[in-house]
Protein backbone atom coordinates (compact mmCIF):
# COMPACT_ATOMS: atom_id res chain seq x y z
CA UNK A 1 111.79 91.75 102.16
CA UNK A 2 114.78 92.04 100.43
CA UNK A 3 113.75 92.08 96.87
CA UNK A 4 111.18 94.93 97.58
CA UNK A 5 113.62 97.42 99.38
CA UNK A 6 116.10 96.97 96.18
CA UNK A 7 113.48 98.75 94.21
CA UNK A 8 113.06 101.77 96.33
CA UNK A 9 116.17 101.66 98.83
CA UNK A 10 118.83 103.38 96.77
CA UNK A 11 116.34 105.93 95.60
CA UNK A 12 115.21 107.05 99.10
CA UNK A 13 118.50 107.13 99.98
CA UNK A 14 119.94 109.52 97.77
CA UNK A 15 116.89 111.64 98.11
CA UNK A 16 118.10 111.76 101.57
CA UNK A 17 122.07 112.53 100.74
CA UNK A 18 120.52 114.64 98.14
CA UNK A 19 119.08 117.37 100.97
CA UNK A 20 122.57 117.72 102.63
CA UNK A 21 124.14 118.34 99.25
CA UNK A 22 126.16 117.27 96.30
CA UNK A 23 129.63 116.20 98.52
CA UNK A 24 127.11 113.79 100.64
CA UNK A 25 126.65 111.40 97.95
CA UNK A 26 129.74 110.01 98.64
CA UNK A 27 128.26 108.56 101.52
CA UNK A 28 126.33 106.60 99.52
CA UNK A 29 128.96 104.14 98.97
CA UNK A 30 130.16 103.17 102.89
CA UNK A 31 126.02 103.22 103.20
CA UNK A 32 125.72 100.56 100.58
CA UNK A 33 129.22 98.71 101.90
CA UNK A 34 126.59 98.86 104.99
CA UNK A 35 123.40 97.16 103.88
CA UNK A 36 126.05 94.57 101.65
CA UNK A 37 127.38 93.45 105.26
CA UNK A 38 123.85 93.38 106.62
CA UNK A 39 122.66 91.49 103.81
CA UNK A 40 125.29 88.77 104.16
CA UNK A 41 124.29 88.01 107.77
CA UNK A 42 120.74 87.67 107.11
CA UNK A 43 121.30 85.18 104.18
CA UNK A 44 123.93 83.36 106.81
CA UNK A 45 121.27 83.30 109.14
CA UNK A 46 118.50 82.08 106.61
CA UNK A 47 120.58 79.22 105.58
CA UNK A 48 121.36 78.34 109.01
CA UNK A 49 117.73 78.17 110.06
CA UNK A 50 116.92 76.47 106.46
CA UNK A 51 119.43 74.02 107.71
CA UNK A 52 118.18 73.55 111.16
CA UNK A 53 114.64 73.19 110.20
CA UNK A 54 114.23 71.66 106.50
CA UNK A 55 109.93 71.07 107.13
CA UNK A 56 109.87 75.07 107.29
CA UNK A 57 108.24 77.12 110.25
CA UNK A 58 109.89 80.74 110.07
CA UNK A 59 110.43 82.98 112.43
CA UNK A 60 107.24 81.74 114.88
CA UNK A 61 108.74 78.67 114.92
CA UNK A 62 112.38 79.05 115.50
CA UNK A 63 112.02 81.71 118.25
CA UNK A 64 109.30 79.52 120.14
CA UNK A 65 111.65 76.21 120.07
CA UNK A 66 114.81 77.99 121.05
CA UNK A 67 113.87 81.16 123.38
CA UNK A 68 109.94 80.30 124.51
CA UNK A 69 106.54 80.68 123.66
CA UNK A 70 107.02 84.55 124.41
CA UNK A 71 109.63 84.84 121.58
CA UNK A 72 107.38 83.27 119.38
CA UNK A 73 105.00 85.70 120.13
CA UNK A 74 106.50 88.81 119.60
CA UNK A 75 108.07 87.00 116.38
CA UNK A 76 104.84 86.54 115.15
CA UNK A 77 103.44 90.04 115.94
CA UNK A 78 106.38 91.72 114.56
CA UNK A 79 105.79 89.78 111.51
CA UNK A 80 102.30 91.34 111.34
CA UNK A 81 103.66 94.70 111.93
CA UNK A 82 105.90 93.97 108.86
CA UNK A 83 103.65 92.89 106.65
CA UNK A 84 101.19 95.97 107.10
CA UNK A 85 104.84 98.37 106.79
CA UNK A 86 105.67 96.32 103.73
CA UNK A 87 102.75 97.19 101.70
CA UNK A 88 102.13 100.45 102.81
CA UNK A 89 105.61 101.37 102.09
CA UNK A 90 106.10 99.43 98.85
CA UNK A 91 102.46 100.99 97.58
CA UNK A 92 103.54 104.29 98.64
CA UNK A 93 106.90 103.51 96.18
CA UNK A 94 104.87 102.05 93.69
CA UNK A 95 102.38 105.30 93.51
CA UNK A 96 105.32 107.67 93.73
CA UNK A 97 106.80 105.69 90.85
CA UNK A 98 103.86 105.79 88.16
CA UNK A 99 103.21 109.37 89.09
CA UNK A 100 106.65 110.24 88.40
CA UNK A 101 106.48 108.34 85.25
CA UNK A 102 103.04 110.04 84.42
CA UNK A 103 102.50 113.13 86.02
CA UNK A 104 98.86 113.46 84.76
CA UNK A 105 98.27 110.68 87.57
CA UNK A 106 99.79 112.83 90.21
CA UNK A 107 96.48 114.21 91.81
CA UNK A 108 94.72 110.62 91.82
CA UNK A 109 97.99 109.26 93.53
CA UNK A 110 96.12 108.43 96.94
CA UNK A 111 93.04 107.05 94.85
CA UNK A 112 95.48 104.66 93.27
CA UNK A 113 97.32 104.07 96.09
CA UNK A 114 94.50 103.05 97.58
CA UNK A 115 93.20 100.80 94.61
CA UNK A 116 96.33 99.29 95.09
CA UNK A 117 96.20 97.93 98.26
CA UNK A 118 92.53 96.82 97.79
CA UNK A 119 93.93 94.92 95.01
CA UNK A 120 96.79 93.53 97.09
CA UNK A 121 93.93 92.32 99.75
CA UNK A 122 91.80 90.94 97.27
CA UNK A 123 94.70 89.02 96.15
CA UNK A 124 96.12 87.31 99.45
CA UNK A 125 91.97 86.65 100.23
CA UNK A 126 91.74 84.31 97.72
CA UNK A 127 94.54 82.54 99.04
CA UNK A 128 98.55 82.09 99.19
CA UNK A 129 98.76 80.34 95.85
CA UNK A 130 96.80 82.11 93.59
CA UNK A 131 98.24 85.68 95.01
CA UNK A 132 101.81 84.53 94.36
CA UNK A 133 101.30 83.13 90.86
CA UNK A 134 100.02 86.64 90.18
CA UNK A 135 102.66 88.25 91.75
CA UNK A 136 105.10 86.07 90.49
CA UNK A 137 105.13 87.58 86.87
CA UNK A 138 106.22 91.32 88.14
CA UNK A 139 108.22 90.20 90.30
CA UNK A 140 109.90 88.34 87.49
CA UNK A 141 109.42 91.20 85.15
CA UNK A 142 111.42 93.37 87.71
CA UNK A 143 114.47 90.80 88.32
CA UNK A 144 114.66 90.98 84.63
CA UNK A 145 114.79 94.47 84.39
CA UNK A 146 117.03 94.70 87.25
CA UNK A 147 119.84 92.22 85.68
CA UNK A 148 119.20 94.33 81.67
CA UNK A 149 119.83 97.68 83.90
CA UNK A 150 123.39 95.95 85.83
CA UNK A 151 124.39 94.83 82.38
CA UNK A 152 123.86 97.56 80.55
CA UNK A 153 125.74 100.04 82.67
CA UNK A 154 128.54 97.44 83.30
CA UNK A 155 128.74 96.86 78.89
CA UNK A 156 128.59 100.74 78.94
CA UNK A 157 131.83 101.22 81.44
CA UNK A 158 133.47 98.41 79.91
């Protein structure tokens, strides 16, 4: 989703700009003009869908009423497919993150990675509500952060 690429996107992609040299991160900025663009269609679409079908459904739903029950199903297996990336890849981020922060953690990184996603599995097992109310609080923790970094560096310019 969204919210979980902001916290690793920009990184990866410098550390990508950051193997062609220096004078490439100047890319970064028609990159990010990029993804702003890309974002903007995807919240026009969600709104439009929101709009079109106010009891909910997502993507199963809206691709097996307007293109067929085949739609639906590859909507609904890509879904999966996303789910399983999303952890892995936010995990991965995660791990990368806390070993950076402490490198005496950096050989247990794939012990903690995976404690992480047992964690994450435990969580959604017990069921939809109980995993998001204890999600909710990072996730809340990091939009925080998020808004305290923007200001900061926009009260710093200023």
């Amino acid at each position: 989703d969204a919210l979980s690429s902001v916290a690793y996107g920009p990184e990866q992609v410098l550390i990508v700009l950051a193997t062609i040299g220096m004078i490439a991160f100047w890319y970064s900025i028609p990159i990010g003009i990029g993804v702003l663009i890309l974002l903007t269609a995807l919240i026009l679409s969600y709104r439009q869908i929101i709009y079109a079908y106010p009891e909910g459904g997502g993507a199963y739903v809206v691709s097996k009423h307007n293109l067929g029950e085949n739609a639906g199903l590859i909507a609904g297996g890509s879904l999966l497919v996303d789910y399983i990336l999303t952890v892995s890849v936010s995990i991965s981020s995660g791990t990368d993150a806390l070993t950076s922060a402490f490198p005496v953690l950096h050989d247990y990184r794939v012990i903690i990675a995976c404690l992480l996603v047992i964690f994450i599995m435990v969580l959604n097992l017990r069921g939809v509500t109980e995993s998001a109310s204890a999600l909710a609080y990072p996730v809340y923790l990091f939009v925080v952060a998020l808004v305290l970094l923007i200001g900061i560096g926009i009260w710093k310019v200023a």
